[in-house]
Protein backbone atom coordinates (compact mmCIF):
# COMPACT_ATOMS: atom_id res chain seq x y z
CA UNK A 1 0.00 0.00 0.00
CA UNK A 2 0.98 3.28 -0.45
CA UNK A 3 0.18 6.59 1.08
CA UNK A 4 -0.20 9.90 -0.71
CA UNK A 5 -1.47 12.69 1.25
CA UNK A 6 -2.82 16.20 0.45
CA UNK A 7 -4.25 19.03 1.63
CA UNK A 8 -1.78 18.98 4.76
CA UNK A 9 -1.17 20.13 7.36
CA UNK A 10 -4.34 22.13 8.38
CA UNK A 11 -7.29 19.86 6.56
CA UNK A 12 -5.33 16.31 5.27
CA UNK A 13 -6.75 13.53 3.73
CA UNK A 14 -4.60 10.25 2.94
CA UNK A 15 -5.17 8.61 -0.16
CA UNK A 16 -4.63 4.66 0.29
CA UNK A 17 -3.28 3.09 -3.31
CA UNK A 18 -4.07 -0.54 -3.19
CA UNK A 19 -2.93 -3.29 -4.96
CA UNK A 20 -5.34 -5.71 -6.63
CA UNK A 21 -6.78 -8.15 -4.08
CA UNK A 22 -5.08 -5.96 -1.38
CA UNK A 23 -7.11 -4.77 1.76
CA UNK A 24 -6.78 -2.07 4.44
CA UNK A 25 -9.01 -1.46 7.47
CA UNK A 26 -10.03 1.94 8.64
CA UNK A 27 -12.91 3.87 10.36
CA UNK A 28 -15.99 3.96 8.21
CA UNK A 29 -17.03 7.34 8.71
CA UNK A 30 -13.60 8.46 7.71
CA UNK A 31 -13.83 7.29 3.70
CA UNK A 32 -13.96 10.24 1.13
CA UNK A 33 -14.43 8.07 -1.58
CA UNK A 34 -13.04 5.12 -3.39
CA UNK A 35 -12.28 3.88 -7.11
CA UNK A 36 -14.71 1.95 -8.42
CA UNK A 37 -14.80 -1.65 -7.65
CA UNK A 38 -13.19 -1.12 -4.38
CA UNK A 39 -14.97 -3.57 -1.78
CA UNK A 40 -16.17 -2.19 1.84
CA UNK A 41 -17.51 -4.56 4.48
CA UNK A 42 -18.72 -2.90 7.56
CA UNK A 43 -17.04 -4.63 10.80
CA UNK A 44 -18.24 -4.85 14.15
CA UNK A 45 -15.89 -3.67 17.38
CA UNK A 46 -18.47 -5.15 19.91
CA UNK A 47 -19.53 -3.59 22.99
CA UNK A 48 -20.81 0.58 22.78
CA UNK A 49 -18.39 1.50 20.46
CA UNK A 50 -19.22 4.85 18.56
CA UNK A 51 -17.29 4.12 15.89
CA UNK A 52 -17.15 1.17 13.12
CA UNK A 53 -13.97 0.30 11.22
CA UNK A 54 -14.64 -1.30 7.71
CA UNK A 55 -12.57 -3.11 5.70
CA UNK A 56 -11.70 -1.98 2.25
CA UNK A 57 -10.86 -4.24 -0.79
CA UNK A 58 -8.64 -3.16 -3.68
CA UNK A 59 -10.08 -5.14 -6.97
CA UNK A 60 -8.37 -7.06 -9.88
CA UNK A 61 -7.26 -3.82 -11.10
CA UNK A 62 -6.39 -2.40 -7.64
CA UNK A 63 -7.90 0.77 -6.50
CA UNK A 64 -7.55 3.89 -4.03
CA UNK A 65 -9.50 4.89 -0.98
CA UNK A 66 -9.11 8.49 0.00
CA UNK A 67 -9.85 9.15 4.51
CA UNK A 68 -10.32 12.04 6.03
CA UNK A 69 -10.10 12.39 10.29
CA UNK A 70 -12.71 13.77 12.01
CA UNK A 71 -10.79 17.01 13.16
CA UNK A 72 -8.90 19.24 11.03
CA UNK A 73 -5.27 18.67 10.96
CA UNK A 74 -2.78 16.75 9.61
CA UNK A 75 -2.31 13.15 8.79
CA UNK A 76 1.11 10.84 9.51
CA UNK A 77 2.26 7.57 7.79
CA UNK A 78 4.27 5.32 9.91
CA UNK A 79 6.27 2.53 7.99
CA UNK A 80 6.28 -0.24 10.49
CA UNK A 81 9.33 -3.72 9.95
CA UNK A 82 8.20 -5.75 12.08
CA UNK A 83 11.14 -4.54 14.86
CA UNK A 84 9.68 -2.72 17.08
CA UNK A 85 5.86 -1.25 17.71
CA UNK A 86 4.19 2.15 18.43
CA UNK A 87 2.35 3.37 21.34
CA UNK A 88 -0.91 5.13 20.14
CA UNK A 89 -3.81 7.16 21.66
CA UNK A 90 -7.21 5.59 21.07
CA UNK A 91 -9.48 6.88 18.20
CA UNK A 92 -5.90 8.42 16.93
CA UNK A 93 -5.68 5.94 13.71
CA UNK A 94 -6.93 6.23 10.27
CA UNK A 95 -6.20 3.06 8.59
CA UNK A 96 -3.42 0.17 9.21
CA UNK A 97 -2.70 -2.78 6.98
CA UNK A 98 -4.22 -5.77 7.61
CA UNK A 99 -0.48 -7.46 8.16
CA UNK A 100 -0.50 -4.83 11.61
CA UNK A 101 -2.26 -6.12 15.24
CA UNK A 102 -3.15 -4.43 17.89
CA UNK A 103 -2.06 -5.91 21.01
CA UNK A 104 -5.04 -4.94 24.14
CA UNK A 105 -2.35 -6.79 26.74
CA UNK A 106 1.23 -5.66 25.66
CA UNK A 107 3.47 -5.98 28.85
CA UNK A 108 4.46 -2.13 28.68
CA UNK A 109 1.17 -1.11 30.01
CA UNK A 110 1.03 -3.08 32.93
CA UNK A 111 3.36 -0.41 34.67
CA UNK A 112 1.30 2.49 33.20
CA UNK A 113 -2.22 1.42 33.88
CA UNK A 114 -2.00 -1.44 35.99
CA UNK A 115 -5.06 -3.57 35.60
CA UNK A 116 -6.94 -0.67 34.11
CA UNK A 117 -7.86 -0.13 30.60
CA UNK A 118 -5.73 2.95 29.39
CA UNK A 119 -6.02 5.62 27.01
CA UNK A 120 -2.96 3.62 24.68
CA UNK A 121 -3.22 0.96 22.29
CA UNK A 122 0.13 -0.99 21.30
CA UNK A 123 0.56 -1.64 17.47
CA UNK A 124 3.13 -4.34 16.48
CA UNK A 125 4.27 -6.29 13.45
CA UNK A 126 4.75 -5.36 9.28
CA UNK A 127 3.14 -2.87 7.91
CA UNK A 128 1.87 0.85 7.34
CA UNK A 129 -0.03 2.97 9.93
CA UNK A 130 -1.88 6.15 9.09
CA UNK A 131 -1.73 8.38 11.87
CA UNK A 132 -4.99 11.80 12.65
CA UNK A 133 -3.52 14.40 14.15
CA UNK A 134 -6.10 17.22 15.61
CA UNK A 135 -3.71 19.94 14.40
CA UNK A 136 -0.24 19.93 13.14
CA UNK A 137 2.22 17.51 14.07
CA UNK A 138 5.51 17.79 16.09
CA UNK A 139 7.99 14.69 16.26
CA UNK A 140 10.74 14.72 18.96
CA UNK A 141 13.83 12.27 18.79
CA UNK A 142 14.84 12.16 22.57
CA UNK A 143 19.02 10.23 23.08
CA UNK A 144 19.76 9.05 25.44
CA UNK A 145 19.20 10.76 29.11
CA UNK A 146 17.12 13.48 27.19
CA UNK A 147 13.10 14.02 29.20
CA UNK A 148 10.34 15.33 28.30
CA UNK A 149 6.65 15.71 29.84
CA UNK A 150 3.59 15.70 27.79
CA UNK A 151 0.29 16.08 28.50
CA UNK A 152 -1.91 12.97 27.28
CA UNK A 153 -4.38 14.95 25.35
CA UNK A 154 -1.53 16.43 22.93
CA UNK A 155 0.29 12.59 22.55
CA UNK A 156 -0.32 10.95 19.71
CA UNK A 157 2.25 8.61 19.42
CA UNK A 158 5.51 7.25 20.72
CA UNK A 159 7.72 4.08 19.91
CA UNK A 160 9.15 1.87 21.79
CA UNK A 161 12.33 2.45 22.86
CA UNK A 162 10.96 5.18 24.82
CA UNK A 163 10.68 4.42 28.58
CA UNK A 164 6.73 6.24 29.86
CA UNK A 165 5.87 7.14 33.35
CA UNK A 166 2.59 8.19 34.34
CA UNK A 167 2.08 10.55 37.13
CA UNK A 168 -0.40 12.77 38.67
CA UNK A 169 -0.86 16.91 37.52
CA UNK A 170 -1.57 17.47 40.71
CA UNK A 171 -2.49 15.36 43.81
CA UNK A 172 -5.46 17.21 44.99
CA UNK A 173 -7.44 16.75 41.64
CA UNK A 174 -8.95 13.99 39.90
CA UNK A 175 -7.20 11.20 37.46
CA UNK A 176 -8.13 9.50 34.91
CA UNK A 177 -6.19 6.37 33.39
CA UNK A 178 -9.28 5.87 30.58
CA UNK A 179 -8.73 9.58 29.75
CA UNK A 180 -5.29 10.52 30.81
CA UNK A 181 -7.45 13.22 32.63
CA UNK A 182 -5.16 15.15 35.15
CA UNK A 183 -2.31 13.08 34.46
CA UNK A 184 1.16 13.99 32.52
CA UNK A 185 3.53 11.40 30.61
CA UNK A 186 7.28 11.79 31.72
CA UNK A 187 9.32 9.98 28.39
CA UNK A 188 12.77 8.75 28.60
CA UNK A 189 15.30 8.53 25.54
CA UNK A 190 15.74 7.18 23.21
CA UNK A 191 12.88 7.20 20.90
CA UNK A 192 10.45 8.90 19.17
CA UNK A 193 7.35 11.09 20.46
CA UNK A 194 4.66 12.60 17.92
CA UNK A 195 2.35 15.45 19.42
CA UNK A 196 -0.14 17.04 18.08
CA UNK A 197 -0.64 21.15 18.57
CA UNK A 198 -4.70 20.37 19.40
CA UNK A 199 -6.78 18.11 21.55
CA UNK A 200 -10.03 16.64 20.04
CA UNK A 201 -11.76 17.03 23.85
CA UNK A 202 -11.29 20.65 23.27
CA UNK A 203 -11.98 21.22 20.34
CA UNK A 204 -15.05 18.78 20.80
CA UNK A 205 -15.91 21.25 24.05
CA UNK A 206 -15.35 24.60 21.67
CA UNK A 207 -17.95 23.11 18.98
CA UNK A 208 -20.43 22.34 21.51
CA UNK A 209 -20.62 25.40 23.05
């Protein structure tokens, strides 16, 4: 598959070029539009799940799907080998080959969250990841003994040869390890961390005022 974006970095949308018989899953809602002949089977997540991912099918000839996120910004391609995986807010993906997994118990997040179901999802294996970004994108390379704190709301993604701790904002106010509500992310080089300049709770909050 590959990835050709446009109208970046303030409104993108990723076009996905297939190749025949090839197949990509991403969010239903988030499809533009496809070539002709491309396939789209509506999946179920289970449980209350807003959202729906579908899978899309590339025909004889091949095809394209073009996505769109929900929130203006931009969009990121991540070229994954199979080495190492990616750390990744919830409802932060567009679209990931079907060769890439999502793994709901990865180790790492037993230190984070403890028994708790966290505001991370841990993507291993081959393959490409499309990346939303609720405004523009900032990427940090940290070496090693080089820090830095973010706030949950801005992270989008980190790999993993960063070391994470979580800790409080503040002890007197509430926490939230679902969220990352009133909580900041200490990171640890080396490795990667990918921000993003908005947070779709605010700008979900601005819109519905």
């Amino acid at each position: 598959m590959q990835v050709r974006t446009r109208h970046t970095p303030a409104f993108g949308v990723a076009r996905l070029v297939l190749a025949p018989g090839e197949a990509v899953q991403a969010e239903s809602t988030a499809m533009l539009a496809t070539s002709y002949g491309v396939h789209v089977e509506q999946r179920s997540r289970g449980g209350r799940a807003r959202s729906k991912p579908a899978l899309f099918t590339a025909g004889p000839e091949g095809g394209w799907v073009d996505l769109a996120p929900a929130f203006p910004g931009d969009v990121h391609t991540i070229e994954m080998d199979g080495s190492a995986g990616w750390c990744v807010s919830r409802g932060s993906w567009l679209a990931v080959t079907a060769t890439l997994r999502a793994d709901s118990q990865w180790q790492g997040f037993h230190t984070l969250f403890g028994a708790e179901h966290g505001f991370l999802e841990h993507v291993s294996g081959s393959g490409t990841l499309v990346l939303a970004c609720c405004g523009a994108l900032d990427q940090t390379t940290l070496g090693v003994g080089e820090f830095i704190t973010v706030d949950p709301a801005h992270l989008l993604a980190y790999s993993d040869g960063a070391q994470a701790r979580l800790r409080a904002m503040a002890q007197s106010g509430s926490q939230s390890v679902r969220t990352g509500e009133g909580l900041l992310l200490d990171f640890a080089g080396p490795g990667t961390v990918l921000t993003q300049t908005r947070t779709p709770r605010a700008l979900a909050a601005l819109l519905a005022r």
